[in-house]
Each structure stands twice: as C-alpha cells, then as structure tokens.
C-alpha atoms as a PDB file:
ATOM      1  CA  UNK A   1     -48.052 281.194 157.902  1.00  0.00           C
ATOM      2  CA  UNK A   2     -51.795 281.777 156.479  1.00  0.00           C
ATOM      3  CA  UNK A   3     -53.869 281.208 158.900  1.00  0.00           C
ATOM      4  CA  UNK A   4     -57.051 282.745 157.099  1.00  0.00           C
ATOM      5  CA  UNK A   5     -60.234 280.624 157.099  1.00  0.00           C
ATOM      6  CA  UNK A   6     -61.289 279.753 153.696  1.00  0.00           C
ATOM      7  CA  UNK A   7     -64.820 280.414 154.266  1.00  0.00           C
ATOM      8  CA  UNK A   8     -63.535 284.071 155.346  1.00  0.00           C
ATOM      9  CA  UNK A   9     -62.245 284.158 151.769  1.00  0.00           C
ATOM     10  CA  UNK A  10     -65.474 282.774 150.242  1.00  0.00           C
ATOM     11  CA  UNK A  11     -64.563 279.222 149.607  1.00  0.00           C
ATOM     12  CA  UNK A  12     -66.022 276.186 150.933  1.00  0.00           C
ATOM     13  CA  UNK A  13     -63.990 274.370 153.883  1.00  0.00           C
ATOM     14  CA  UNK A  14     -62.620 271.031 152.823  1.00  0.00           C
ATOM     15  CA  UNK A  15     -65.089 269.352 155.443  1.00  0.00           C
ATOM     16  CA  UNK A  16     -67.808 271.077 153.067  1.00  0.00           C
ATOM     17  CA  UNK A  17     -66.033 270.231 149.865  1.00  0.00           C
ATOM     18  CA  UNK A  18     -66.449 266.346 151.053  1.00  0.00           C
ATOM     19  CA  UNK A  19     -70.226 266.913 151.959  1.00  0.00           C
ATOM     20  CA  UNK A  20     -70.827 268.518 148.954  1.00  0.00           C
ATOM     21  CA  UNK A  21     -69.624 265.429 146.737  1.00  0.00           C
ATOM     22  CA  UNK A  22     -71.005 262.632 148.688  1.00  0.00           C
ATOM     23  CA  UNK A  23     -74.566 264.368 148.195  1.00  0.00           C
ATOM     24  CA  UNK A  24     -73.472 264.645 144.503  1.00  0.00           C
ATOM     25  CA  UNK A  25     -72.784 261.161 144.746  1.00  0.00           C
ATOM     26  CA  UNK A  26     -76.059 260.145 146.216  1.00  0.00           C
ATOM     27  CA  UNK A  27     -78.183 262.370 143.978  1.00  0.00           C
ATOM     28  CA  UNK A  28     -76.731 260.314 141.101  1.00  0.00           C
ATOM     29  CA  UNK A  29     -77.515 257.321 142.262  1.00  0.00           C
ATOM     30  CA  UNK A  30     -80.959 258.236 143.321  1.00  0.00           C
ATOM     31  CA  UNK A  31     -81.312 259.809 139.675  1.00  0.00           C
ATOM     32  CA  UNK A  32     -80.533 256.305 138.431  1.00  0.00           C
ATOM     33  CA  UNK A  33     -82.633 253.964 140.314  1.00  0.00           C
ATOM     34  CA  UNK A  34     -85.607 255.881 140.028  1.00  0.00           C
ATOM     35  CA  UNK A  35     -84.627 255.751 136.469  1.00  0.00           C
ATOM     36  CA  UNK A  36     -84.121 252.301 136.918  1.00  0.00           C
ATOM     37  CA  UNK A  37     -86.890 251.147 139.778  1.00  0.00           C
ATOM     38  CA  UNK A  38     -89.145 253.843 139.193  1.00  0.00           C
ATOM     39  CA  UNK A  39     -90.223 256.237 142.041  1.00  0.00           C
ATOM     40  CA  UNK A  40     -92.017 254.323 144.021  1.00  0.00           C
ATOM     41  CA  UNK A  41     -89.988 251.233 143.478  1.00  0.00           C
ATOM     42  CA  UNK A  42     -87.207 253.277 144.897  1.00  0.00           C
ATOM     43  CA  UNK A  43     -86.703 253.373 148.659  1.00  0.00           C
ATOM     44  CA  UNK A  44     -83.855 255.712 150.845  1.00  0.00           C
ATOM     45  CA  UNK A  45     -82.699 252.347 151.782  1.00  0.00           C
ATOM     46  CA  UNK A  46     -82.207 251.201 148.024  1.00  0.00           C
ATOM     47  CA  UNK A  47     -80.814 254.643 147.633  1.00  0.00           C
ATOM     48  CA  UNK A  48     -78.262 254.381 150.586  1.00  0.00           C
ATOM     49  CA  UNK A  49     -77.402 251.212 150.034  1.00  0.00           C
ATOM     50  CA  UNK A  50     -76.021 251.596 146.444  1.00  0.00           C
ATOM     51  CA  UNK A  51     -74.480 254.744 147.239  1.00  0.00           C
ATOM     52  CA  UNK A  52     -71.838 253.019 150.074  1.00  0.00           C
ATOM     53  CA  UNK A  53     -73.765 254.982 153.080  1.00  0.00           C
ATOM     54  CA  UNK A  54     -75.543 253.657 155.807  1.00  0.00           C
ATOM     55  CA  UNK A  55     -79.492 255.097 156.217  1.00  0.00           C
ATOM     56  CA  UNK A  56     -78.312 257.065 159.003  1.00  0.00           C
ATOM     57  CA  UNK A  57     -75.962 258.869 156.708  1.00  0.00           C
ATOM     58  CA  UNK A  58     -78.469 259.365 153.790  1.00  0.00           C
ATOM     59  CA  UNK A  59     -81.051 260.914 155.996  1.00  0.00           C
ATOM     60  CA  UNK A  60     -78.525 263.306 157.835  1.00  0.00           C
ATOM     61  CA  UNK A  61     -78.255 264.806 154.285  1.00  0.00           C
ATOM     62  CA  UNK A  62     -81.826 264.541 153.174  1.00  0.00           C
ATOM     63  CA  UNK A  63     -85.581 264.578 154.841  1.00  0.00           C
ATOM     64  CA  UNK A  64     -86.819 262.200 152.193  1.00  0.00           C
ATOM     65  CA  UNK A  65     -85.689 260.060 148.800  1.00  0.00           C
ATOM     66  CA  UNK A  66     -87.420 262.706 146.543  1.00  0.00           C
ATOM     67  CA  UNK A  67     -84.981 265.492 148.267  1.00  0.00           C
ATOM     68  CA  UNK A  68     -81.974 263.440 147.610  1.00  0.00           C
ATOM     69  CA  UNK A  69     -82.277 264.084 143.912  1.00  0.00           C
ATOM     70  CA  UNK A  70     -82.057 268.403 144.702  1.00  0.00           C
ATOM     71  CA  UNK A  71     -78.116 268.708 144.183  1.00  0.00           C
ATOM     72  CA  UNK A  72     -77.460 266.980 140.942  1.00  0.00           C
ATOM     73  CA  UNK A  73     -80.475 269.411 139.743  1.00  0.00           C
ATOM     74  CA  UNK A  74     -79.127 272.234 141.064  1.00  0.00           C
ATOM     75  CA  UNK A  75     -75.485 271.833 139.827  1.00  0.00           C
ATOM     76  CA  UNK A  76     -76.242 272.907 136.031  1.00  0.00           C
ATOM     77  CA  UNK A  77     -77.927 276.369 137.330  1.00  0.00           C
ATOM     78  CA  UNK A  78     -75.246 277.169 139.538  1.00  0.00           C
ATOM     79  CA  UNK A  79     -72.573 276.129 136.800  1.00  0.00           C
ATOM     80  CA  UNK A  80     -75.122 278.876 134.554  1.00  0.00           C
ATOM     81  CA  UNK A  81     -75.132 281.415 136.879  1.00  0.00           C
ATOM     82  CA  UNK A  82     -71.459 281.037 137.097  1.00  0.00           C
ATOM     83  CA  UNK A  83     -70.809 281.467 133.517  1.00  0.00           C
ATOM     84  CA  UNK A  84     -73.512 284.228 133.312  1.00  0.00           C
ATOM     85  CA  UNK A  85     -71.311 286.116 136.314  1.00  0.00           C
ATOM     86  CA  UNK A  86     -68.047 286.258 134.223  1.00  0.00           C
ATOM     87  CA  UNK A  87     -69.476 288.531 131.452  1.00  0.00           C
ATOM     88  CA  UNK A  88     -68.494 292.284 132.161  1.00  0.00           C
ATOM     89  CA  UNK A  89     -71.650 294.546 132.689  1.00  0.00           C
ATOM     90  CA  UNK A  90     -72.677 297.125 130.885  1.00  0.00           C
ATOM     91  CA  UNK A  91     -73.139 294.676 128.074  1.00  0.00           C
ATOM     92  CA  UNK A  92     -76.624 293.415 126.100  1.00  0.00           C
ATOM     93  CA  UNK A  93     -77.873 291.175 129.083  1.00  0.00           C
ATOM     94  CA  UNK A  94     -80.048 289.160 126.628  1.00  0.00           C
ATOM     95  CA  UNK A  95     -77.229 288.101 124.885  1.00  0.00           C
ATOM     96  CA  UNK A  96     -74.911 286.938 127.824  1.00  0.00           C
ATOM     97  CA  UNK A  97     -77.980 285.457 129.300  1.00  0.00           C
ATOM     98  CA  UNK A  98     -78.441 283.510 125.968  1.00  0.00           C
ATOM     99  CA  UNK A  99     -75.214 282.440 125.486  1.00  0.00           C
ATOM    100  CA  UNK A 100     -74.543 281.438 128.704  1.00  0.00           C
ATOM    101  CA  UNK A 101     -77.129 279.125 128.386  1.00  0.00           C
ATOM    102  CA  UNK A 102     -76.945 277.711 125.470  1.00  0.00           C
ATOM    103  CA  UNK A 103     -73.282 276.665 126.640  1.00  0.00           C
ATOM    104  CA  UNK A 104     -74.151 274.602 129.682  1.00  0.00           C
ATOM    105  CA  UNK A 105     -77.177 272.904 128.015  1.00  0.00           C
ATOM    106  CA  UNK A 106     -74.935 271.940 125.381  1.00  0.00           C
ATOM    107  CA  UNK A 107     -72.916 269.408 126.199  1.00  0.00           C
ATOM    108  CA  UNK A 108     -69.473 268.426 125.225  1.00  0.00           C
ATOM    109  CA  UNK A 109     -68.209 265.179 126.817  1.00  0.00           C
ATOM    110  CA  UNK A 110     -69.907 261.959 127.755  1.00  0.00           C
ATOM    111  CA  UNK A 111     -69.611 262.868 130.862  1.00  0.00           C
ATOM    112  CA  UNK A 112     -72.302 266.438 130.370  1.00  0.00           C
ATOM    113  CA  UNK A 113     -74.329 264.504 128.181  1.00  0.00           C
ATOM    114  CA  UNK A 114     -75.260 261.807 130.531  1.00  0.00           C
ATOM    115  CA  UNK A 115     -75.237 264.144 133.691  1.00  0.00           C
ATOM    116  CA  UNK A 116     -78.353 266.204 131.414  1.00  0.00           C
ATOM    117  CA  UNK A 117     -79.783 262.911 130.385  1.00  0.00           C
ATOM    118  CA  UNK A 118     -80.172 262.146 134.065  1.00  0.00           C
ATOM    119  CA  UNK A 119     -81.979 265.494 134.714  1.00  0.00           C
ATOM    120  CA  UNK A 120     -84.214 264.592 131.761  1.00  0.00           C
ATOM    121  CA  UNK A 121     -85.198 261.680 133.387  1.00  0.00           C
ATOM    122  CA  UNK A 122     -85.770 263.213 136.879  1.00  0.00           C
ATOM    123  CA  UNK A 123     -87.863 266.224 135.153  1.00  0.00           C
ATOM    124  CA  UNK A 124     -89.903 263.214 133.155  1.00  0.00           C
ATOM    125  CA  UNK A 125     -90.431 261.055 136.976  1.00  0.00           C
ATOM    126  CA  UNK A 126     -91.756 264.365 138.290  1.00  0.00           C
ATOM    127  CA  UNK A 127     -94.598 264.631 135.711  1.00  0.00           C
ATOM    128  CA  UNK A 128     -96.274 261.654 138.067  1.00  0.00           C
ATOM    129  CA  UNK A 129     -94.501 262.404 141.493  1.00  0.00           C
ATOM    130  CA  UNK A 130     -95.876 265.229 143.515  1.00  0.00           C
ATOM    131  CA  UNK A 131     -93.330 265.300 145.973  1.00  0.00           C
ATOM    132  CA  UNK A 132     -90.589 265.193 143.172  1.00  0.00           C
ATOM    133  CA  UNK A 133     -92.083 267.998 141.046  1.00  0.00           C
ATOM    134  CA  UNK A 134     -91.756 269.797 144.663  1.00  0.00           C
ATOM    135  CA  UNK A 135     -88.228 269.659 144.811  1.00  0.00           C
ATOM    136  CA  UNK A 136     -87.786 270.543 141.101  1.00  0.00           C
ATOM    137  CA  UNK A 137     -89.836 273.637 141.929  1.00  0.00           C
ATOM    138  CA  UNK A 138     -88.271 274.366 145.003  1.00  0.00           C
ATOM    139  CA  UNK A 139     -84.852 274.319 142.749  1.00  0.00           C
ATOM    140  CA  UNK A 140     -85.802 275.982 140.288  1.00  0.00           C
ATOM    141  CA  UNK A 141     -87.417 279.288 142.595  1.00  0.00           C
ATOM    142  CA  UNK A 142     -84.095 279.415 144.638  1.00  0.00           C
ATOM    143  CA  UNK A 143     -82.220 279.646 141.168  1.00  0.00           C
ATOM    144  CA  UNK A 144     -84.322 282.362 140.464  1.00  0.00           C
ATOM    145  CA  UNK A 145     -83.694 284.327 144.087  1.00  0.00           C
ATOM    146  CA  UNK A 146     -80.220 283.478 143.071  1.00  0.00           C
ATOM    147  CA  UNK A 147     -80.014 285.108 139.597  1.00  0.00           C
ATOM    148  CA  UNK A 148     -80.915 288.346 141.139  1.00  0.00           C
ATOM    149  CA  UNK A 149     -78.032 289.451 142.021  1.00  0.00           C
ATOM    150  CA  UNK A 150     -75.540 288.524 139.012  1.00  0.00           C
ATOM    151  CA  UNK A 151     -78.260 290.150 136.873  1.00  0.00           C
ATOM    152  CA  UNK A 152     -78.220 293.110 139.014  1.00  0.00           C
ATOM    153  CA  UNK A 153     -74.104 293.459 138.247  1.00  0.00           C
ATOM    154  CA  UNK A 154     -74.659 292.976 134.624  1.00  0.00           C
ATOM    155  CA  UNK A 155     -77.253 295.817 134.261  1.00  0.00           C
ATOM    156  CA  UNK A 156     -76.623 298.383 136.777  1.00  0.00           C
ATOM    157  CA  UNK A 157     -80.064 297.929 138.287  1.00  0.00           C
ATOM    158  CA  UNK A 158     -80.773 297.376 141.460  1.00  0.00           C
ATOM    159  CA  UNK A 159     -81.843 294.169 143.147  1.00  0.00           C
ATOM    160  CA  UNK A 160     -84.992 295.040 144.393  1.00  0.00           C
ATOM    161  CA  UNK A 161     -86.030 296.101 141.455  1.00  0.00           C
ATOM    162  CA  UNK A 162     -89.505 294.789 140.026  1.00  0.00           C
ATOM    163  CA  UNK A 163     -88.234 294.819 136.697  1.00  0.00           C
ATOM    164  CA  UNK A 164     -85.151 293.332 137.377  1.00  0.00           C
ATOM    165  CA  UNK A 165     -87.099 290.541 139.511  1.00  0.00           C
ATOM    166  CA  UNK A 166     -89.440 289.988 136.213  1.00  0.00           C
ATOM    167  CA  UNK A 167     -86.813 289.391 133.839  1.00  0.00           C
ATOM    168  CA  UNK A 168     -85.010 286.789 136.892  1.00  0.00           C
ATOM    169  CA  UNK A 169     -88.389 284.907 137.059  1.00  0.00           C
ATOM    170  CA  UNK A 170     -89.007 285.216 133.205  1.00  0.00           C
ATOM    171  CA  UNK A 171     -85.641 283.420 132.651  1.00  0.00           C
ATOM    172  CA  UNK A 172     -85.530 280.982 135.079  1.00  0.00           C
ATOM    173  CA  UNK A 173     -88.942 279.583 133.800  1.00  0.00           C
ATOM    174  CA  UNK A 174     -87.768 279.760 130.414  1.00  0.00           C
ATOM    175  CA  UNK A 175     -85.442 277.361 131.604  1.00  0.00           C
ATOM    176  CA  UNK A 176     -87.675 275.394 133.475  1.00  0.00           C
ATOM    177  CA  UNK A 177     -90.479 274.923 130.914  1.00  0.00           C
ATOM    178  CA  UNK A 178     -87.689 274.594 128.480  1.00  0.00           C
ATOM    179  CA  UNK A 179     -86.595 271.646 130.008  1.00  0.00           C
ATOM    180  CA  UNK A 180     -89.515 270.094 131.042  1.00  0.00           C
ATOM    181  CA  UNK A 181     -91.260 270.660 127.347  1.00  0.00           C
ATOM    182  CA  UNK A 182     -87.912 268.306 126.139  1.00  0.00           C
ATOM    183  CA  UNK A 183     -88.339 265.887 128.667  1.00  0.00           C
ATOM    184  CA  UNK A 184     -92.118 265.146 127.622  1.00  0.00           C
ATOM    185  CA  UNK A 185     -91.081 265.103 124.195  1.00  0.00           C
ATOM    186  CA  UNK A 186     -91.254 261.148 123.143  1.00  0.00           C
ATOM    187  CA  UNK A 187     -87.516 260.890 121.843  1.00  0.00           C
ATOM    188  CA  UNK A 188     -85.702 264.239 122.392  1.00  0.00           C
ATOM    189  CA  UNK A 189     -82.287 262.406 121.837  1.00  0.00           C
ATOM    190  CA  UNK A 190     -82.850 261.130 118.026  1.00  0.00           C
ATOM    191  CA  UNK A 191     -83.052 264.347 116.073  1.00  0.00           C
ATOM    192  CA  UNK A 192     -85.443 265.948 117.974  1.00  0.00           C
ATOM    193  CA  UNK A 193     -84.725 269.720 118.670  1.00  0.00           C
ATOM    194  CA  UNK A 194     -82.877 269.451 122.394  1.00  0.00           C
ATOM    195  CA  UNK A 195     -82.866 271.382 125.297  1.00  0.00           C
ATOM    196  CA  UNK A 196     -80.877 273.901 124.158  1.00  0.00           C
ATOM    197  CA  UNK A 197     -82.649 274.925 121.156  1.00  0.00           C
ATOM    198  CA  UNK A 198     -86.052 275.218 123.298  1.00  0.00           C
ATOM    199  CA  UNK A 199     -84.491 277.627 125.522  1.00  0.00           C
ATOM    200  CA  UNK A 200     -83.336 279.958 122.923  1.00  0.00           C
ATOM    201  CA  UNK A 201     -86.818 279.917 121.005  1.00  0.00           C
ATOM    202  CA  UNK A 202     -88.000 281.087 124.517  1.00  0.00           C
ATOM    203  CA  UNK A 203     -85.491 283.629 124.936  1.00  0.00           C
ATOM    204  CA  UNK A 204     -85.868 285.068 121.708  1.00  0.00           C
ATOM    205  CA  UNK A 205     -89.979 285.350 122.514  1.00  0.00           C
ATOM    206  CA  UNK A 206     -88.953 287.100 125.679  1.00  0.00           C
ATOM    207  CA  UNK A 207     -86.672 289.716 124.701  1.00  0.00           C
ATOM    208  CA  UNK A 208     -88.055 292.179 123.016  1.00  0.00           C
ATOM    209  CA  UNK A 209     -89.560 293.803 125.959  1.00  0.00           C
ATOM    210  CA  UNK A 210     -88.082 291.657 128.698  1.00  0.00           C
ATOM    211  CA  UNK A 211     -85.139 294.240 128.832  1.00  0.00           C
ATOM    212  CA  UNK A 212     -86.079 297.516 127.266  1.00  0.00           C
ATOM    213  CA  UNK A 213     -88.375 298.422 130.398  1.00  0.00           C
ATOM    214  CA  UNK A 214     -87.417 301.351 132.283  1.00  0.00           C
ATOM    215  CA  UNK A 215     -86.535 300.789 135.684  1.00  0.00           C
ATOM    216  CA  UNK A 216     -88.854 301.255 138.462  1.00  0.00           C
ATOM    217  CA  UNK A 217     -87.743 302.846 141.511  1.00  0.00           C
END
C-alpha cells in the first residue's frame, strides 16, 4: 500500500484542494458584486452570503472583503508561471517569456474570457479603492518573488542574481501595467487592442537589453 503523503510528493492534500476552490469560489463572487454593487456597496456579509458560507467561514479565509478578491487574481500568474516552467532552458528566455504570455492572456473558451473580464473589472475598482489596489500590488510583487526561480532554470543564472531579479521585476510589471493600461481603456472589448497585445508591445520595448546583460556575481 502507498502510504506517502501527497504534500511529501509536492501536491496539495485533498483537505487543501477543497480550501483552495471554495476561496476560488468566493473570489468570484466578490469579483462580481463589486462589479455589480460597487466597492463600497459591497459588504463580507453580501459577499458570504451569496457565496453559500456563513461570515464566520468567509473571514477564516480572509482579513477583509478587498482580500477576498487575491486568489482569482492570482490564478492567471500562477497558470503563467506554469506554462513559462515547461519550456526547456537553455533557450531565448524572451521568447518563452513572450509566448507564454501571450497564451494565458488569450483566451479560448467562454469560460477564460469571462474569468479575464472579471480581473478587468477588479484592476478598473482598484483605480478608486486603496485597499484593493493593495491587494493587486501585493499579488502582483509575490508573482514577481515567484518568477525568480523558473527564470533562474531557464537561463542558468542564479537566483540571487541582480540581473536576473531586474528582468523578474521588469516582467511582472509589464504585466501589471499591461493590464491595468487595458482596464482604463474606455471599451477594451470592441476592437480595441486587448491585453495581450499590450503586453507584447511592452515586451518587445524591454528586450533588447533586458537579457543581453552579463551576469553579476
């Protein structure tokens, strides 16, 4: 019989599968009130309520109704960084940082293209809520810390180095200011240039010298 924990082989329990997807859950429906209600129209009450949990629930997963929003944000990066990991190193790391991407900010179900339209909308609330531009911040510097290390394996570098650190910040706010420049925009979704597009102009601008600098050690 295999008795071997899963989290000794890397993967999340089933308890923390179940966790995981009820905070999905919730993030989505906080995503769509405030769509809905507005911020400030929006309690963690509201938000508990139409997600099937009692309050006591919602706040053992989150400090605030702002926070609740921080997983369905952070699911696209880690779905990135996922699909950046499974190119081989020793490759052109502007490329495999470009085309992964451009694949998960282009979407190709229903299902994607609402689940981005749902970030636009939380980037756009977060323009005039402090505490909700905190948490996209907050998501957006632990992708960063994150991308480290699976841009380490690509290029053979290591992790603490400045260079390598540069190019993890340069991205992720490539990303970021990517996103947020299409959410401002007054109707990105009729024939406007999306998210995707943004992000490679960006890229594009950034690699030149973004990976031709010698490493520092």
């Amino acid at each position: 019989m295999n008795t071997e924990n899963p989290r000794e082989r890397g993967r999340p329990s089933l308890t923390e599968r179940r966790k995981a997807m009820t905070q999905l859950e919730i993030a989505r429906t906080a995503a769509e009130l405030f769509t809905e209600q507005g911020v400030d129209g929006t309690t963690a009450e509201d938000i508990a309520r139409a997600s099937g949990v009692s309050p006591r629930t919602f706040y053992r997963y989150f400090r605030t109704k702002q926070e609740a929003v921080a997983p369905l944000l952070v699911t696209g990066a880690d779905r990135w960084r996922e699909r950046l990991g499974s190119f081989e190193p020793g490759g052109n790391p502007a490329e495999a940082v470009e085309r992964s991407i451009l694949a998960e900010l282009t979407p190709e179900s229903a299902e994607e293209t609402e689940e981005l339209e749902r970030a636009r909308g939380l980037v756009r609330a977060a323009r005039d809520d402090v505490s909700l531009r905190a948490v996209w911040h907050r998501v957006n510097r632990e992708s960063e810390v994150l991308l480290v290390p699976v841009l380490a394996r690509l290029t053979g570098r290591e992790e603490d180095d400045i260079v390598l650190r540069l190019a993890a910040a340069a991205v992720t706010d490539a990303v970021r200011l990517s996103i947020e420049d299409w959410a401002a925009s007054d109707a990105p979704e009729r024939g406007g240039e999306g998210p995707a597009a943004r992000v490679a102009r960006c890229l594009r601008a950034l690699d030149t010298g973004l990976w031709g600098a010698p490493a520092v050690g």
